[in-house]
C-alpha atoms as a PDB file:
ATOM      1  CA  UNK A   1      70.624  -8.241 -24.731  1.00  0.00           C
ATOM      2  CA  UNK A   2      73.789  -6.656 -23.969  1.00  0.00           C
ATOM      3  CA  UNK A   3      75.768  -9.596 -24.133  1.00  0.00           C
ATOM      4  CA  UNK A   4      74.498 -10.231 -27.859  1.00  0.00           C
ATOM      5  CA  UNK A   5      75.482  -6.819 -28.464  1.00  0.00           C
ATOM      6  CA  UNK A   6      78.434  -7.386 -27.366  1.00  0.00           C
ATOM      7  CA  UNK A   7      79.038 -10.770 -29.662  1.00  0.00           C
ATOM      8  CA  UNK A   8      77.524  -9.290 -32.698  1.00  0.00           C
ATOM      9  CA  UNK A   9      80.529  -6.631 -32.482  1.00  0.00           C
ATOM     10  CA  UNK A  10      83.173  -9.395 -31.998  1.00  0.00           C
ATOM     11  CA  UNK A  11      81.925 -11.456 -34.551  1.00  0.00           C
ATOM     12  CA  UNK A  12      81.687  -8.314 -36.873  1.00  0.00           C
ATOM     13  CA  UNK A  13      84.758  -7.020 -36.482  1.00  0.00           C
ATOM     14  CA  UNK A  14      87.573  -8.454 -38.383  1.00  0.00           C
ATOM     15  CA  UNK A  15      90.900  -9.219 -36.890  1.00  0.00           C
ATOM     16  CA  UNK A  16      93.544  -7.048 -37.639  1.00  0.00           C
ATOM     17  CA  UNK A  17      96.973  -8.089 -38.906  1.00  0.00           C
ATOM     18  CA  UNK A  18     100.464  -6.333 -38.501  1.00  0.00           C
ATOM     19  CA  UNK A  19     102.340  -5.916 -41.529  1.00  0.00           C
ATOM     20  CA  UNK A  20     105.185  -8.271 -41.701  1.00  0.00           C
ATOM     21  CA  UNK A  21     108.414  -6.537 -41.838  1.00  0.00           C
ATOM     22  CA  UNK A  22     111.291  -8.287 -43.250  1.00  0.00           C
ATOM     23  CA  UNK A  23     114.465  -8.751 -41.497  1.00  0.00           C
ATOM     24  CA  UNK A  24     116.848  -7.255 -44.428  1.00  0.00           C
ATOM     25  CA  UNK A  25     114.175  -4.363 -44.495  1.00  0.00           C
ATOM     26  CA  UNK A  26     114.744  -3.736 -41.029  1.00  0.00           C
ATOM     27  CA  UNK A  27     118.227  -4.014 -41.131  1.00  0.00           C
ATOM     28  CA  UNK A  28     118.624  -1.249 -43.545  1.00  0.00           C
ATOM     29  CA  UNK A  29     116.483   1.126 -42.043  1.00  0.00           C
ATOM     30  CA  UNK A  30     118.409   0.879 -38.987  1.00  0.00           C
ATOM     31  CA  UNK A  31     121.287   1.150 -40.881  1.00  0.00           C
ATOM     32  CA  UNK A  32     120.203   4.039 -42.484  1.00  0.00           C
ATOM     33  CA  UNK A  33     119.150   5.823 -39.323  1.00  0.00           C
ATOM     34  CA  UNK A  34     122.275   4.744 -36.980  1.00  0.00           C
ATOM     35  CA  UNK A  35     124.483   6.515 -40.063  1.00  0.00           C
ATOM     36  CA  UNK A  36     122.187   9.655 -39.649  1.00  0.00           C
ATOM     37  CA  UNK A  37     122.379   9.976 -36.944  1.00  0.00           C
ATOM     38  CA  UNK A  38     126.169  10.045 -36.912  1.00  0.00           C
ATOM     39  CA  UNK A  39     126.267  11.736 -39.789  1.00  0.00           C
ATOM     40  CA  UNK A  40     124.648  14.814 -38.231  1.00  0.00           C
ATOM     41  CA  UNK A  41     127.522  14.751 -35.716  1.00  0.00           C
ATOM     42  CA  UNK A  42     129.685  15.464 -38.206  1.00  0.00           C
ATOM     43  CA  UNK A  43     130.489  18.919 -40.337  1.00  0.00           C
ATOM     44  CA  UNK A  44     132.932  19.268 -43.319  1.00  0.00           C
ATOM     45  CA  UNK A  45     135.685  22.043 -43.505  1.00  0.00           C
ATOM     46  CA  UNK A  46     136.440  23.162 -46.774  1.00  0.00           C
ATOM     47  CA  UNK A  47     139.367  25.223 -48.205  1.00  0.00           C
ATOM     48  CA  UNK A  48     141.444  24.955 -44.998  1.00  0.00           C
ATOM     49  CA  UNK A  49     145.085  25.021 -46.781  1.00  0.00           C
ATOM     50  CA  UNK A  50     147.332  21.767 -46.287  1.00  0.00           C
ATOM     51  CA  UNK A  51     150.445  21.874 -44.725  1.00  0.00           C
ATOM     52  CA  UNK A  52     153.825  19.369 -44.355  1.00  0.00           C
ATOM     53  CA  UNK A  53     153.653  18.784 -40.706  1.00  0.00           C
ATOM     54  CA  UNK A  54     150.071  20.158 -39.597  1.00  0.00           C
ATOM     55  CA  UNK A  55     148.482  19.703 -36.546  1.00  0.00           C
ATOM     56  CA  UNK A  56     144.657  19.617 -38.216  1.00  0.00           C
ATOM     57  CA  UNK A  57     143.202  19.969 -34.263  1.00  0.00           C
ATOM     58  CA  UNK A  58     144.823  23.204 -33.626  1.00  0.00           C
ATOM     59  CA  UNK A  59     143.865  24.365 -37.241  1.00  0.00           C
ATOM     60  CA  UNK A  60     140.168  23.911 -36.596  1.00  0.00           C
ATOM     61  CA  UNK A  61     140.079  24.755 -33.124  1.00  0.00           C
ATOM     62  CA  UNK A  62     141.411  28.341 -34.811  1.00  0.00           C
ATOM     63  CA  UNK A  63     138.536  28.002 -37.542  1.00  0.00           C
ATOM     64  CA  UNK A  64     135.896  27.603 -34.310  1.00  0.00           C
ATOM     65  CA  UNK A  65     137.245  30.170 -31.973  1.00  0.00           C
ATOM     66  CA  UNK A  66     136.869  32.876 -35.092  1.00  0.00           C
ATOM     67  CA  UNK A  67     133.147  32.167 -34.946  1.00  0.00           C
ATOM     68  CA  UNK A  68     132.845  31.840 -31.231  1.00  0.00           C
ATOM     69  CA  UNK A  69     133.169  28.134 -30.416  1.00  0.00           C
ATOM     70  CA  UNK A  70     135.120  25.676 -28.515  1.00  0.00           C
ATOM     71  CA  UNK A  71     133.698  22.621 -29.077  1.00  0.00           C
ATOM     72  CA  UNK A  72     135.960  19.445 -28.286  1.00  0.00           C
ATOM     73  CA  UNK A  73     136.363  17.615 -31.552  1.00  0.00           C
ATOM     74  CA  UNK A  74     138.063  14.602 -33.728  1.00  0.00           C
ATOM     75  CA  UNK A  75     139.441  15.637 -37.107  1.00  0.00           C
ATOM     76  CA  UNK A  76     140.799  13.397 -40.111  1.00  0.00           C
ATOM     77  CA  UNK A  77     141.430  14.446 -43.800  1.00  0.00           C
ATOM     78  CA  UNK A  78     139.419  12.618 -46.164  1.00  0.00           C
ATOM     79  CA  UNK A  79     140.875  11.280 -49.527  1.00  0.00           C
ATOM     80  CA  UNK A  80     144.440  11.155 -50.914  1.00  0.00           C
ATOM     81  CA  UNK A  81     146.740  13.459 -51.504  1.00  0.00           C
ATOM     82  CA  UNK A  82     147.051  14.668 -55.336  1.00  0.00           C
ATOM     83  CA  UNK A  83     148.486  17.683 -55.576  1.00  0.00           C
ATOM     84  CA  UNK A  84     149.400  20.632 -53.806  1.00  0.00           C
ATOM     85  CA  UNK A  85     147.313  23.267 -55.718  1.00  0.00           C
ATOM     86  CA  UNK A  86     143.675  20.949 -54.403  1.00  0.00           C
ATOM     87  CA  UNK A  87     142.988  20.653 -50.731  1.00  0.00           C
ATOM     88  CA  UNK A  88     141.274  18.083 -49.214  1.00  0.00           C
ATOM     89  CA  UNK A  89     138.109  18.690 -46.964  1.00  0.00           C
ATOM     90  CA  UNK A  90     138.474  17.908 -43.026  1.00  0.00           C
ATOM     91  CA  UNK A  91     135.814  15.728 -41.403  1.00  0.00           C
ATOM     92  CA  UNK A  92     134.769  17.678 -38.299  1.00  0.00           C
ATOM     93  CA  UNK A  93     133.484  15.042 -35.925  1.00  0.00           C
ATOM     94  CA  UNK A  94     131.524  16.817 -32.691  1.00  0.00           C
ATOM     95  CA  UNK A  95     130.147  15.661 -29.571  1.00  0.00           C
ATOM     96  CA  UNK A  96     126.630  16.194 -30.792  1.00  0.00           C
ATOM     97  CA  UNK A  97     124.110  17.141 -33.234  1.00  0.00           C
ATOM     98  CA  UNK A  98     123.283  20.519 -31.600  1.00  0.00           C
ATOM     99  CA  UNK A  99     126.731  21.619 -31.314  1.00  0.00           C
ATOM    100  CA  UNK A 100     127.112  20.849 -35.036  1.00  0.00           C
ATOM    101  CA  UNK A 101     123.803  22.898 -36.090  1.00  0.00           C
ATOM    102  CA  UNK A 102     125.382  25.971 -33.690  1.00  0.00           C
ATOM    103  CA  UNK A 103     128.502  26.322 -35.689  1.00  0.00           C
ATOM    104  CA  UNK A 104     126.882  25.653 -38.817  1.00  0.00           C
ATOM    105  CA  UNK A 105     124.819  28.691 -37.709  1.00  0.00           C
ATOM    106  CA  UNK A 106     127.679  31.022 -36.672  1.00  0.00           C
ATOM    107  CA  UNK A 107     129.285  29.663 -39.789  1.00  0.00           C
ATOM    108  CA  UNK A 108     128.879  32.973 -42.201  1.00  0.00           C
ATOM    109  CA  UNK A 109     131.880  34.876 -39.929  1.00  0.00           C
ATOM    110  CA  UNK A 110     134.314  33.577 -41.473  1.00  0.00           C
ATOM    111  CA  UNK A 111     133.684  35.307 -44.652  1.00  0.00           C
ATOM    112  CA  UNK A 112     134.206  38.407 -42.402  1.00  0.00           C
ATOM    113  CA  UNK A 113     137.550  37.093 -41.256  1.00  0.00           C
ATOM    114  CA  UNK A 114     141.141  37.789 -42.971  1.00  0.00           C
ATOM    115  CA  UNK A 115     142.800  34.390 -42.059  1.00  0.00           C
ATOM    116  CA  UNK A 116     140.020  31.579 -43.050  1.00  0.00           C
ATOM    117  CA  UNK A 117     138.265  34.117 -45.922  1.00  0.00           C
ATOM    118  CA  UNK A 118     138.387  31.360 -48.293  1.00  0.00           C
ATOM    119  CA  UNK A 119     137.162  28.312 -45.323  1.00  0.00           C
ATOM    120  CA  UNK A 120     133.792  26.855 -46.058  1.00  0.00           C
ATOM    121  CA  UNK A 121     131.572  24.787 -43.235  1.00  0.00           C
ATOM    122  CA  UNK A 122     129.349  22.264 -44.572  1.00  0.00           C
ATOM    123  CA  UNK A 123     127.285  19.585 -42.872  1.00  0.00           C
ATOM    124  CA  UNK A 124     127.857  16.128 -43.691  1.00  0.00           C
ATOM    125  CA  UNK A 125     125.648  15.006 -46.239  1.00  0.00           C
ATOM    126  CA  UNK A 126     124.619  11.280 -47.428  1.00  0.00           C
ATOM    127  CA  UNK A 127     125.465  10.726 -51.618  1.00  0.00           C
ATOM    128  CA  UNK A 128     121.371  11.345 -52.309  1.00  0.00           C
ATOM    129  CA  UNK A 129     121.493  14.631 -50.356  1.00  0.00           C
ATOM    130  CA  UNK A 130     124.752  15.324 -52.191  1.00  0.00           C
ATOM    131  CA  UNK A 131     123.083  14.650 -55.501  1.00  0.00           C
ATOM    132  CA  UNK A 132     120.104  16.723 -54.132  1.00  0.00           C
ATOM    133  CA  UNK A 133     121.923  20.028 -53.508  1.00  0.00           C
ATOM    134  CA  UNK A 134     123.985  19.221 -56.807  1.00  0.00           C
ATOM    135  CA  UNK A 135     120.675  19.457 -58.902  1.00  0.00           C
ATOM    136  CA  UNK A 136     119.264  22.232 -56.780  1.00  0.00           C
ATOM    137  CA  UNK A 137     122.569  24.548 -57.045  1.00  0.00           C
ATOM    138  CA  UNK A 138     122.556  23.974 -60.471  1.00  0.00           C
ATOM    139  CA  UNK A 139     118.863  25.053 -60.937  1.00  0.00           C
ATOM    140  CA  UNK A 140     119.742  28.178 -58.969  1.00  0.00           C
ATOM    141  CA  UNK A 141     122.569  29.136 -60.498  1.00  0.00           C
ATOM    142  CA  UNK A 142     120.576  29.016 -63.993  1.00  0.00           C
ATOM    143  CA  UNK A 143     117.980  30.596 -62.150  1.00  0.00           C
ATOM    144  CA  UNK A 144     120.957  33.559 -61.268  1.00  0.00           C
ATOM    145  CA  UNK A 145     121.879  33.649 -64.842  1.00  0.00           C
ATOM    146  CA  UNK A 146     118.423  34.150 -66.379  1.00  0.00           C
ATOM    147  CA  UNK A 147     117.564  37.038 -63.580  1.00  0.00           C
ATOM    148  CA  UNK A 148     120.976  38.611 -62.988  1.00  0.00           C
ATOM    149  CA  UNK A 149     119.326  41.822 -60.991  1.00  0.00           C
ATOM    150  CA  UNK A 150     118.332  38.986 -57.913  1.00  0.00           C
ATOM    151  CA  UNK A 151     120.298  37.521 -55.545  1.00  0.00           C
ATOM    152  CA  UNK A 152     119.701  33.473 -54.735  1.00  0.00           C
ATOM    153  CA  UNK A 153     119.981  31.807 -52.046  1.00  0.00           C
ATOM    154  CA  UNK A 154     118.977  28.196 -50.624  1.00  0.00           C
ATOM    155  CA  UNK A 155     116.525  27.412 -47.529  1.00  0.00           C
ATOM    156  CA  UNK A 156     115.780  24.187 -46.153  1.00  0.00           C
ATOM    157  CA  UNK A 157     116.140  22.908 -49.967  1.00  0.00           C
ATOM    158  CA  UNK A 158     114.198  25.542 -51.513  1.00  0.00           C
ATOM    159  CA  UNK A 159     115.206  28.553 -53.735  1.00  0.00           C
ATOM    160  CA  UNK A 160     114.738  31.605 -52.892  1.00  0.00           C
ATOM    161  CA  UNK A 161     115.110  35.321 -54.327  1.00  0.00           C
ATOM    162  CA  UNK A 162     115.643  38.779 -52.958  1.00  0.00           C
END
């Protein structure tokens, strides 16, 4: 009795597939996650002034040290030179992720500080996160505009008010 128990469930059950993945499919979400995960290595320095014969390390190891860090890092310019009235941002590249989310966390002393007042930190964002924030600064900044009394401010790609 048991045993045709046991045959009436294998013969009732129906076999079970895995879904077939195809190998372009798979080679972009690696792709995607391999430049993620470098990506969130990486931090963006903004209105750090450009100079003839600069030496960009020493210029953003001063930028860390004002908010407490000493992080050993690889720094480039990105884009051409135009002009000298627009500065390029700096790619900040970092050992690792954590190090990354620690000075973007310490980041709001340097409004406090006279030398890099006008220095923004960013993290490094793909085009569709770009695009993202775009759209949501530009519904808070309505949102600003329409209740001028509140103050705005963005959370983990939310709005907020206070």
């Amino acid at each position: 009795e048991e045993i045709k128990t046991y045959s009436a469930i294998v013969s009732n059950s129906q076999t079970v597939t895995a879904p077939v993945i195809c190998p372009e499919a798979l080679k972009n979400v690696v792709k995607t996650v391999v430049a993620e995960e470098d990506r969130s290595r990486n931090l963006l320095v903004f209105g750090l002034p450009e100079e003839e014969q600069e030496e960009l390390e020493v210029r953003i190891g001063e930028v860390l040290e004002e908010i407490g860090q000493k992080p050993k890092v690889e720094v480039v310019r990105l884009g051409k030179k135009k002009t000298s009235t627009c500065t390029r941002p700096v790619k900040v590249c970092l050992t690792s992720s954590l190090i990354v989310h620690q000075v973007l966390a310490n980041a709001r002393k340097l409004r406090q500080s006279a030398k890099f007042k006008t220095v923004f930190l960013s993290p490094d964002r793909s085009l569709e996160q770009r695009e993202a924030r775009k759209e949501l600064i530009a519904s808070m900044r309505a949102k600003a505009l329409a209740e001028p009394d509140k103050k705005f401010y963005i959370k983990e790609g939310q709005i907020f008010s206070c």
